[in-house]
N, C-alpha and C. Protein backbone atom coordinates (compact mmCIF):
# COMPACT_ATOMS: atom_id res chain seq x y z
N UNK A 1 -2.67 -76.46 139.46
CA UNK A 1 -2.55 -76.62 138.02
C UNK A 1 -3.00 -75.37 137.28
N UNK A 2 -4.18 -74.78 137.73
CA UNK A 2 -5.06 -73.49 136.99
C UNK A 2 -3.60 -72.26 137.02
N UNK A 3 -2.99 -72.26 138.25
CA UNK A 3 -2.27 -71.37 138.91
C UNK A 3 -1.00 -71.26 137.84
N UNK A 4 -0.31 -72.68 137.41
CA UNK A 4 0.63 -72.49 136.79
C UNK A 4 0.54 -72.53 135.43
N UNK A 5 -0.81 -72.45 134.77
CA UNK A 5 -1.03 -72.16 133.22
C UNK A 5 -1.30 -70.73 133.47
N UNK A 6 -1.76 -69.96 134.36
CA UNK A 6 -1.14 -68.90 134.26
C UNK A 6 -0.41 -68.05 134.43
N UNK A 7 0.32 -68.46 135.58
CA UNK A 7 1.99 -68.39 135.39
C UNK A 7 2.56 -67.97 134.36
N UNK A 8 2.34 -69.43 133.04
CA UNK A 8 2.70 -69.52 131.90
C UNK A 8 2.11 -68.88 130.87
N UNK A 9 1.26 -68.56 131.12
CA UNK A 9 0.72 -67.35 130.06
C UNK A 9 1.16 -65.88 130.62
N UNK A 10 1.46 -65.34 131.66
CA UNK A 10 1.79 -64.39 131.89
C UNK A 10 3.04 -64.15 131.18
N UNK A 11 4.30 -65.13 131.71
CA UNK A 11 5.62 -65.19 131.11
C UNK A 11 5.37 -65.04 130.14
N UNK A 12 4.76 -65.80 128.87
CA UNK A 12 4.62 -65.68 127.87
C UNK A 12 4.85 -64.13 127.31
N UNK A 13 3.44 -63.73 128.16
CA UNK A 13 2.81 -62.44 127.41
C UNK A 13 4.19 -61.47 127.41
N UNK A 14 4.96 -61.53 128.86
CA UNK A 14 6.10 -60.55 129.14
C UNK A 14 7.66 -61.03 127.87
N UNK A 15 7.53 -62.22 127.40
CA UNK A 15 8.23 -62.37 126.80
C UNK A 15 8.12 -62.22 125.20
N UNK A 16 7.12 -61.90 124.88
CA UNK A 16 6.55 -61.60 123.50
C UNK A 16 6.58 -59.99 123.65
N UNK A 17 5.96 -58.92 124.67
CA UNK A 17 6.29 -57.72 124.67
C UNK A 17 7.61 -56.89 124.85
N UNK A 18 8.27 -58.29 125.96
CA UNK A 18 10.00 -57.58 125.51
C UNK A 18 10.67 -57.90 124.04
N UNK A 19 10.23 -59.16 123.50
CA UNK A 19 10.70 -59.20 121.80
C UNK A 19 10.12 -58.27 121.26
N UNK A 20 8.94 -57.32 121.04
CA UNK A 20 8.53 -56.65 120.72
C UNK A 20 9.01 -54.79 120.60
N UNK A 21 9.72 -54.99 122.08
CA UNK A 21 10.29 -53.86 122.33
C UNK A 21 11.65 -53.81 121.75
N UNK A 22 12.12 -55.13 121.64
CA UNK A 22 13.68 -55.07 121.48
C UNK A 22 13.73 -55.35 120.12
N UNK A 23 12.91 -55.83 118.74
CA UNK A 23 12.57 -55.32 117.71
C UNK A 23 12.25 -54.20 117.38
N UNK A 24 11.13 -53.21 118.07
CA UNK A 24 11.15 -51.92 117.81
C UNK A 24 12.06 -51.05 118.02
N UNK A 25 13.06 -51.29 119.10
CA UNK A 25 14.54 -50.43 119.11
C UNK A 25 15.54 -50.42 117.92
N UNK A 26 15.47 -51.82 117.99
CA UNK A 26 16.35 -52.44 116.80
C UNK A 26 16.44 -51.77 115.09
N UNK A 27 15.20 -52.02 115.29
CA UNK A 27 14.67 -51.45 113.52
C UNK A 27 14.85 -49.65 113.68
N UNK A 28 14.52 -49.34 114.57
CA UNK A 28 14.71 -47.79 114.93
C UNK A 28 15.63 -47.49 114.52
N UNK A 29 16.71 -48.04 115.49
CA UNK A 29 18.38 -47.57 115.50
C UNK A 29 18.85 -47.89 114.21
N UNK A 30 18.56 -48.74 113.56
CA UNK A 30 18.97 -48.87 112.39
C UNK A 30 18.51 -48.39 111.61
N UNK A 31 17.10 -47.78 110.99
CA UNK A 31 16.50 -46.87 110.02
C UNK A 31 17.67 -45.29 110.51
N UNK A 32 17.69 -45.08 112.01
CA UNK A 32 18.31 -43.71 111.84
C UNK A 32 19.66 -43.91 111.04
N UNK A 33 20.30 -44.75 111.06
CA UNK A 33 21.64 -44.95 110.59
C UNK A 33 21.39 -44.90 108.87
N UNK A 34 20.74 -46.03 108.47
CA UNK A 34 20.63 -46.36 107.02
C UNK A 34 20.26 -44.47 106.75
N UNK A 35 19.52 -43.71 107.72
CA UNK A 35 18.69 -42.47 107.48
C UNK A 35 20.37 -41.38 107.21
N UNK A 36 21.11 -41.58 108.09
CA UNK A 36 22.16 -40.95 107.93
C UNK A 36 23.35 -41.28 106.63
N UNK A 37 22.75 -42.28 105.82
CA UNK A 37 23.58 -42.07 104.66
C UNK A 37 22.62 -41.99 103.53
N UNK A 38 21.43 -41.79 103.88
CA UNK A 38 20.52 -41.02 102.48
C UNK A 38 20.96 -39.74 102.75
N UNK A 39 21.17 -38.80 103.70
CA UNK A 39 21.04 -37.70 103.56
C UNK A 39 22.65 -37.55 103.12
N UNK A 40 23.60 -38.76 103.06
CA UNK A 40 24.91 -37.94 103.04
C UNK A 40 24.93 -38.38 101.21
N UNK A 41 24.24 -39.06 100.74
CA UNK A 41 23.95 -38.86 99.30
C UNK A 41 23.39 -37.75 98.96
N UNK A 42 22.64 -37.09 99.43
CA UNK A 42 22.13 -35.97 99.13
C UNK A 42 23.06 -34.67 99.21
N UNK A 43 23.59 -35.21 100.11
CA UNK A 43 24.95 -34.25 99.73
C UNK A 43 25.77 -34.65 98.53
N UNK A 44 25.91 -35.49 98.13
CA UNK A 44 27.22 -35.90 97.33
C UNK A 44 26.39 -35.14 95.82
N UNK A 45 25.40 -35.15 95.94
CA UNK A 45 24.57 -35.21 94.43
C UNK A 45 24.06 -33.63 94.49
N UNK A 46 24.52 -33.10 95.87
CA UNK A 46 23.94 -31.45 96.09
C UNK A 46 24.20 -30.78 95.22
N UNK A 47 23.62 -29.85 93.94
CA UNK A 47 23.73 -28.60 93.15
C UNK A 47 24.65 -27.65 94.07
N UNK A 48 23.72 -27.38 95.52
CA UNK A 48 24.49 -26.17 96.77
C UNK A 48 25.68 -26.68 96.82
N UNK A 49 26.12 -27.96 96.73
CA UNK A 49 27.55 -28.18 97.14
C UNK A 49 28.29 -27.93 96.55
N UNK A 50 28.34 -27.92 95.11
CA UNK A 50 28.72 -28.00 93.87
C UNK A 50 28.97 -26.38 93.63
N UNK A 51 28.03 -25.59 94.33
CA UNK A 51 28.54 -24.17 94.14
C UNK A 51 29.39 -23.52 95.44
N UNK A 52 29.28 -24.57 96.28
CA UNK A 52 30.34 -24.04 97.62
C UNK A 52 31.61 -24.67 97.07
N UNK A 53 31.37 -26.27 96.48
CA UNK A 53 33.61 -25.82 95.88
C UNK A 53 33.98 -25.22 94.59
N UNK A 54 32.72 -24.57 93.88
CA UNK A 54 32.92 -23.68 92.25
C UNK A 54 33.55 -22.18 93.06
N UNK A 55 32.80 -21.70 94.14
CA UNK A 55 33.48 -20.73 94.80
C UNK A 55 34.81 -21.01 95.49
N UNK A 56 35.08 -21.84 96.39
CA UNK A 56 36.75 -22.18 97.30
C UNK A 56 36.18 -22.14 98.69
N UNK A 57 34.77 -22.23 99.38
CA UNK A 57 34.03 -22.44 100.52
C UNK A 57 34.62 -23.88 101.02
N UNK A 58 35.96 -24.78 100.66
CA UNK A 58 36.11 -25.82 101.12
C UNK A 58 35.88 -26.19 102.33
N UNK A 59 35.96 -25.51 103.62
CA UNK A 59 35.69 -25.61 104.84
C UNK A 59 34.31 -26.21 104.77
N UNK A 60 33.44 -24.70 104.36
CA UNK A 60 31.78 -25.40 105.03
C UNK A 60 31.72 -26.64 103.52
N UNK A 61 32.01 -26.53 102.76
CA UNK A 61 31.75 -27.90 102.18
C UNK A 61 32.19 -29.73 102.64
N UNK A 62 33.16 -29.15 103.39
CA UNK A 62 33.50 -30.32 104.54
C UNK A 62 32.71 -30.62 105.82
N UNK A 63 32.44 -28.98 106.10
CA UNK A 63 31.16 -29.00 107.21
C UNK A 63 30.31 -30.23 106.69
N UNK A 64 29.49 -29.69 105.70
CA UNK A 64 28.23 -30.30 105.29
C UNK A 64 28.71 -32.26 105.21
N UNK A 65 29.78 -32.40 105.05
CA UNK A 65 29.96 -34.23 105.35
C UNK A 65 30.53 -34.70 106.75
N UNK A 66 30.93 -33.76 107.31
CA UNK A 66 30.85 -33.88 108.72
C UNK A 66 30.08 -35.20 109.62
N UNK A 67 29.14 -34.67 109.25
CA UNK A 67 28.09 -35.45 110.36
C UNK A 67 28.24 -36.95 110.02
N UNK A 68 28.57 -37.24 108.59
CA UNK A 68 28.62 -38.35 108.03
C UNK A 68 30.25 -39.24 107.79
N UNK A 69 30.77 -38.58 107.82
CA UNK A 69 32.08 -38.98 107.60
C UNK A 69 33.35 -38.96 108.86
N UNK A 70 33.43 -39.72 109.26
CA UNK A 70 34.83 -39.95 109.78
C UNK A 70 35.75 -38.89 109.50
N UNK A 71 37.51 -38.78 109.80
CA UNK A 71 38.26 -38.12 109.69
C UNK A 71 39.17 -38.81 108.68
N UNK A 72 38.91 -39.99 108.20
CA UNK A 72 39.54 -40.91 107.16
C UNK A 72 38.31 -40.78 105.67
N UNK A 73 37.10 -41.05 106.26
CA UNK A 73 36.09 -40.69 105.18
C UNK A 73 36.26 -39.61 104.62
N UNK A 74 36.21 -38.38 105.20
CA UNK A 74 36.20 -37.01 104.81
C UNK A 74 37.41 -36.75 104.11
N UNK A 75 38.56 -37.08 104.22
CA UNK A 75 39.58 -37.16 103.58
C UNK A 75 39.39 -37.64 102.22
N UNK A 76 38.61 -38.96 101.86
CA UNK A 76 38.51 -39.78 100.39
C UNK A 76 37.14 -39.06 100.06
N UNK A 77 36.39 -38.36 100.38
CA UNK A 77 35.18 -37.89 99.78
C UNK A 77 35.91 -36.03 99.31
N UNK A 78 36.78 -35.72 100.09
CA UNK A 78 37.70 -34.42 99.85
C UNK A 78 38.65 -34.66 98.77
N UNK A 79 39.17 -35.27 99.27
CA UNK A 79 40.75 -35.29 98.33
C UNK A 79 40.84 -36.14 96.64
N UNK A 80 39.70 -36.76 96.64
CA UNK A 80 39.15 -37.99 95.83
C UNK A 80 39.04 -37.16 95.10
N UNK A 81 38.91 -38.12 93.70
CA UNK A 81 37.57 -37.42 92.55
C UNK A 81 35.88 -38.10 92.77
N UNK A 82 36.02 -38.53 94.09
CA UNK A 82 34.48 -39.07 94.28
C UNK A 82 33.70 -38.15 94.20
N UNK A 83 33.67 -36.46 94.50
CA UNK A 83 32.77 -36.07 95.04
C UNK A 83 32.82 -35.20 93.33
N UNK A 84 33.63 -35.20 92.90
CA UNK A 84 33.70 -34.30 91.49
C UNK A 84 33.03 -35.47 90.63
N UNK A 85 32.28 -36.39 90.53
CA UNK A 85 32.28 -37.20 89.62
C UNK A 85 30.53 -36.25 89.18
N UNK A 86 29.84 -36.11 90.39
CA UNK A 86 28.70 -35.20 90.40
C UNK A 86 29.22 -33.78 90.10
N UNK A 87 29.53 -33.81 90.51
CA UNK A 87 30.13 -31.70 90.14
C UNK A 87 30.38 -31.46 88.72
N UNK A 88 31.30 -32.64 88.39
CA UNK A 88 31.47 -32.34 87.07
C UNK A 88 30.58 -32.46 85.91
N UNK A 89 29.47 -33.42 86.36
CA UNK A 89 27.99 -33.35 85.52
C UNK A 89 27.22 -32.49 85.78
N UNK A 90 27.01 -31.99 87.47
CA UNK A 90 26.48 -30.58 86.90
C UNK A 90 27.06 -29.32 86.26
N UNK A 91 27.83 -29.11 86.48
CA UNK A 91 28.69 -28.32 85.64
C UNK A 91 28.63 -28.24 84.01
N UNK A 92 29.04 -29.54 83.53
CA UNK A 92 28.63 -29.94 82.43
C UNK A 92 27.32 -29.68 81.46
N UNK A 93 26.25 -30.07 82.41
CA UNK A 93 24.85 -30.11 82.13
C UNK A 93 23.91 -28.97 82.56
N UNK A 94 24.26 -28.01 83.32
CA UNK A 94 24.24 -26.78 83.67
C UNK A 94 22.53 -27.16 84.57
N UNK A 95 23.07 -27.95 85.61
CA UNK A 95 21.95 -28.73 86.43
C UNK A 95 21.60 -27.66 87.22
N UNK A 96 20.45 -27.66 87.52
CA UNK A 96 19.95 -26.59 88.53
C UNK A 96 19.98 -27.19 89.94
N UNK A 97 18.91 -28.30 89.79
CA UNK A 97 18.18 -29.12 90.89
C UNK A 97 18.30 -30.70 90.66
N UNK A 98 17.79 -31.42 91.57
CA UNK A 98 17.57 -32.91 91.72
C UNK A 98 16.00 -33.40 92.19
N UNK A 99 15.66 -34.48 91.41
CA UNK A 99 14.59 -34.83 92.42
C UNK A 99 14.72 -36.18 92.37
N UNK A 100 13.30 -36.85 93.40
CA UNK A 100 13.54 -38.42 93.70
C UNK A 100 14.17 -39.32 93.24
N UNK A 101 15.02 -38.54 94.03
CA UNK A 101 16.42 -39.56 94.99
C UNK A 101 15.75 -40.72 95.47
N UNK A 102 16.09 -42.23 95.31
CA UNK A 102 16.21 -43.31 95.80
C UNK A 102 17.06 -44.04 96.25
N UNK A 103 17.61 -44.76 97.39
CA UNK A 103 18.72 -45.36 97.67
C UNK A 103 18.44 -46.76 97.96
N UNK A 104 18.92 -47.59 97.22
CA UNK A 104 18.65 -49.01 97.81
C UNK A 104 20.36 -49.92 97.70
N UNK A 105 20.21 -50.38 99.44
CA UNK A 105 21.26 -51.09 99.63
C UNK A 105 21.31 -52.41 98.86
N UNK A 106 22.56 -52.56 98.15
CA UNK A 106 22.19 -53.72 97.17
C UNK A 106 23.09 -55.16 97.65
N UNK A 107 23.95 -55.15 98.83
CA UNK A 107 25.11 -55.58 99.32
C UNK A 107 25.91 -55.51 100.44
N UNK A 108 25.66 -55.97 101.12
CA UNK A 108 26.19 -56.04 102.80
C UNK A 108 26.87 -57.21 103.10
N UNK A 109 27.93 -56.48 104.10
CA UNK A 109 29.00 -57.76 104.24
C UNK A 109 29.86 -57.09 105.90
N UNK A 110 30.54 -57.54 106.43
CA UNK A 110 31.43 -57.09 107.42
C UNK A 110 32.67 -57.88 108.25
N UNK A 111 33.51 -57.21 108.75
CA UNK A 111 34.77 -58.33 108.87
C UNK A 111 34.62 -58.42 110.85
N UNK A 112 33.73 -57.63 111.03
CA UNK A 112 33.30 -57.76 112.30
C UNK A 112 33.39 -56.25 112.92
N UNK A 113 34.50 -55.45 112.30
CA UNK A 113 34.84 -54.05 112.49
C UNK A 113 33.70 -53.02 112.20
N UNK A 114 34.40 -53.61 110.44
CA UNK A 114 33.72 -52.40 109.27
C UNK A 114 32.65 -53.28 108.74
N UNK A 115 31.59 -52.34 108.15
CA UNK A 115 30.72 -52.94 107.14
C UNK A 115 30.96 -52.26 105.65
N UNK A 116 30.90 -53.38 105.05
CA UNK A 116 31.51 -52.82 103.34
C UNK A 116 29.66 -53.05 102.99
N UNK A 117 28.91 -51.82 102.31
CA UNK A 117 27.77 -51.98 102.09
C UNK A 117 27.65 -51.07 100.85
N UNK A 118 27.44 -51.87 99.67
CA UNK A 118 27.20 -51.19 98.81
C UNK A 118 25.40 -50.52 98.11
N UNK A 119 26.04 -49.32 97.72
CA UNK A 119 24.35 -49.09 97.19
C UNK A 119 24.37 -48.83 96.14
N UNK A 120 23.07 -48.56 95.07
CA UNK A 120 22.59 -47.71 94.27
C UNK A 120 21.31 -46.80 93.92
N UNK A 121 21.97 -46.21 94.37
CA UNK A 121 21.13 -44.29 94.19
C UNK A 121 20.37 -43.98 92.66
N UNK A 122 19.36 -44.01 92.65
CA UNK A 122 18.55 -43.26 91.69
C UNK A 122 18.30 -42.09 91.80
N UNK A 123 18.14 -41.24 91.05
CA UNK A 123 17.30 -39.64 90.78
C UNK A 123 17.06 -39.19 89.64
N UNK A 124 17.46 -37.92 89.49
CA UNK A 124 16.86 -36.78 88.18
C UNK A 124 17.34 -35.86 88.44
N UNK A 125 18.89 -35.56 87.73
CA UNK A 125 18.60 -34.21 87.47
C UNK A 125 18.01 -33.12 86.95
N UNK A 126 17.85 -32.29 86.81
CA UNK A 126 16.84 -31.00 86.21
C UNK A 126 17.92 -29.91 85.40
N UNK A 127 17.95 -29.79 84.43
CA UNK A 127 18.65 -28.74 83.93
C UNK A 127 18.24 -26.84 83.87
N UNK A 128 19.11 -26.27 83.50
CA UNK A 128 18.40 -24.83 83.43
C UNK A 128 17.38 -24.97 81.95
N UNK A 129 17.32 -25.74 81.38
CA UNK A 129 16.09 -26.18 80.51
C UNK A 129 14.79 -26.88 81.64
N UNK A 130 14.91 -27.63 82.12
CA UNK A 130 14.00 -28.26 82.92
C UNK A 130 14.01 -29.77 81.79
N UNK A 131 15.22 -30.47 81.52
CA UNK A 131 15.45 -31.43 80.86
C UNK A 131 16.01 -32.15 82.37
N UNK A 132 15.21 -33.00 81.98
CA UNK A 132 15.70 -34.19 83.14
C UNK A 132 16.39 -35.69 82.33
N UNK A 133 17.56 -35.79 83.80
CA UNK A 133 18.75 -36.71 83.10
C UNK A 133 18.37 -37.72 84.07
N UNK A 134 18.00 -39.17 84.00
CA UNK A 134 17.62 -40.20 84.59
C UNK A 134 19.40 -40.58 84.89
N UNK A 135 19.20 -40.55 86.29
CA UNK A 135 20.83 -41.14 86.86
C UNK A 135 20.89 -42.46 87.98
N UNK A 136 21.83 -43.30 87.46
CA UNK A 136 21.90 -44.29 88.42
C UNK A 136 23.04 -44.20 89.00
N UNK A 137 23.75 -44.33 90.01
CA UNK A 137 24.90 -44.67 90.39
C UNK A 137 25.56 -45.13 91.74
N UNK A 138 26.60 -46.32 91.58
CA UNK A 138 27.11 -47.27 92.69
C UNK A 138 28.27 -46.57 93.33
N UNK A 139 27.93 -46.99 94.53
CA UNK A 139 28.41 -46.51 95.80
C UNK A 139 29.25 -47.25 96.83
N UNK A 140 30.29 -47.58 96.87
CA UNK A 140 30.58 -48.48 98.22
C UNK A 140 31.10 -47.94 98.97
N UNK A 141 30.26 -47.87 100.55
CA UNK A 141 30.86 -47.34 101.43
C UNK A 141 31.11 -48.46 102.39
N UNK A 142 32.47 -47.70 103.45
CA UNK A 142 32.98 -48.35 104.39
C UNK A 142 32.42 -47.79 105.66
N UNK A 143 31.62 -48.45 106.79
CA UNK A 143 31.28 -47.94 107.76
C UNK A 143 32.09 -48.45 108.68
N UNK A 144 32.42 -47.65 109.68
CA UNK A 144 33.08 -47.57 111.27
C UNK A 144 32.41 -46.78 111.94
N UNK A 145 32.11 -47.73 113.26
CA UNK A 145 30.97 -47.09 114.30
C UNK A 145 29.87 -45.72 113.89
N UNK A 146 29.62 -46.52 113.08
CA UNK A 146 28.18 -45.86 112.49
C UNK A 146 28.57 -44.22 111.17
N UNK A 147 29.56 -44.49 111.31
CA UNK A 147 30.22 -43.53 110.26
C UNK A 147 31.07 -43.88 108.98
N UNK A 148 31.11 -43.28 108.35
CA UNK A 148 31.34 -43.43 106.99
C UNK A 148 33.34 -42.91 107.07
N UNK A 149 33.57 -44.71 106.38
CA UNK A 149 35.09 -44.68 106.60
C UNK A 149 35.81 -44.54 105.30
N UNK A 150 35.15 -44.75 104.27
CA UNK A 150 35.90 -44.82 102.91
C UNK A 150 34.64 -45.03 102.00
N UNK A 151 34.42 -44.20 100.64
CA UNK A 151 33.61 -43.48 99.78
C UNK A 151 34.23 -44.32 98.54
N UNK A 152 33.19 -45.11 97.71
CA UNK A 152 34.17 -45.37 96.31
C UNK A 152 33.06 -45.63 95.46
N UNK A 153 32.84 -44.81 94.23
CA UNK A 153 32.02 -44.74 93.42
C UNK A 153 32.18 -45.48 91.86
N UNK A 154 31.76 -46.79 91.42
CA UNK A 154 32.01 -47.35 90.96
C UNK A 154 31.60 -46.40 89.26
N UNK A 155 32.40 -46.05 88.95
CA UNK A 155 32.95 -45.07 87.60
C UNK A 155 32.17 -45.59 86.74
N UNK A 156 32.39 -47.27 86.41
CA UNK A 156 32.15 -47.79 85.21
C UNK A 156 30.87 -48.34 85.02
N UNK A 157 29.67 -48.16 86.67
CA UNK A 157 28.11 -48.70 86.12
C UNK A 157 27.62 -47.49 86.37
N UNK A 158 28.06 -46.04 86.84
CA UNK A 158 27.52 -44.96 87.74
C UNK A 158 27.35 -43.94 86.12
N UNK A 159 26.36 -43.41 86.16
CA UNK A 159 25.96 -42.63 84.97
C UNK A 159 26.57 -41.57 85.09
N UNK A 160 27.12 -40.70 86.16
CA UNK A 160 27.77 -39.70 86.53
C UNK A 160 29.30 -40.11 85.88
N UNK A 161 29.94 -41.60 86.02
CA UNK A 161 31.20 -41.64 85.67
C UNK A 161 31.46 -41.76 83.97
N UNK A 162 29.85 -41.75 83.37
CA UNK A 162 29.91 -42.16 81.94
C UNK A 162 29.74 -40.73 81.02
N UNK A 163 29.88 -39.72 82.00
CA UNK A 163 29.54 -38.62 81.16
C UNK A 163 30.25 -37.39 81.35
């Protein structure tokens, strides 16, 4: 009897440290991912980017969404006016810089393929005054195998599309 309560506490213990492990992978793999579309906001909202297509650098400005975008993504973040919706406010506003950037997923859904997950991005731009523009703006992206399949920036709540 002594023998098989601890049996059962052993199992136990091995079965609480593999949930443990297979939660800590879990949350991992997924912070790097959620991690790989903060930084591809940071591109979209980049000042540097904004002066690689004011020059005609289209290549490395495609570089830089690369990592993030598909060969269907990169196409609607290129060919779109998604990525001018920022360009054209800094431009406008004669933005230098950005600071804290926030991204919070506000909407998740999937058809088993793709995940349709929408966000909204907070920051600040900074002007060549050092006037800062409080910006919000919505995002829906399409993910395929961990990459970004289709870019769509909702114009009409996004402070970038109101100005």
């Amino acid at each position: 009897m002594k023998r098989e309560a601890i049996l059962k506490v052993i199992v136990i213990v091995i079965v609480a440290v593999l949930c443990m492990v297979y939660f800590f992978v879990n949350c991992n793999s997924k912070s790097s991912v959620e991690d790989n579309y903060i930084e591809f906001f940071k591109q979209m909202i980049s000042v540097e980017n904004y002066k690689l297509l004011k020059d005609g650098n289209y290549e490395e400005l495609a570089d830089n969404f690369r990592l993030y975008c598909n060969e269907r993504g990169l196409n609607v973040v290129m060919s779109n006016r998604e990525i001018k919706y920022n360009y054209n406010f800094i431009e406008k506003h004669n933005i230098k810089s950005y600071r804290n950037l926030f991204v919070e997923l506000i909407e998740e859904s999937t058809d088993g393929e793709t995940y349709f997950k929408k966000y909204k991005i907070s920051y600040n731009y900074i002007d060549s005054n050092n006037k800062e523009y409080e910006m919000a703006d919505y995002y829906q992206l399409n993910i395929k195998d961990n990459m970004i399949d289709y870019v769509k920036i909702d114009s009409e709540r996004s402070t970038v599309g109101s100005n």
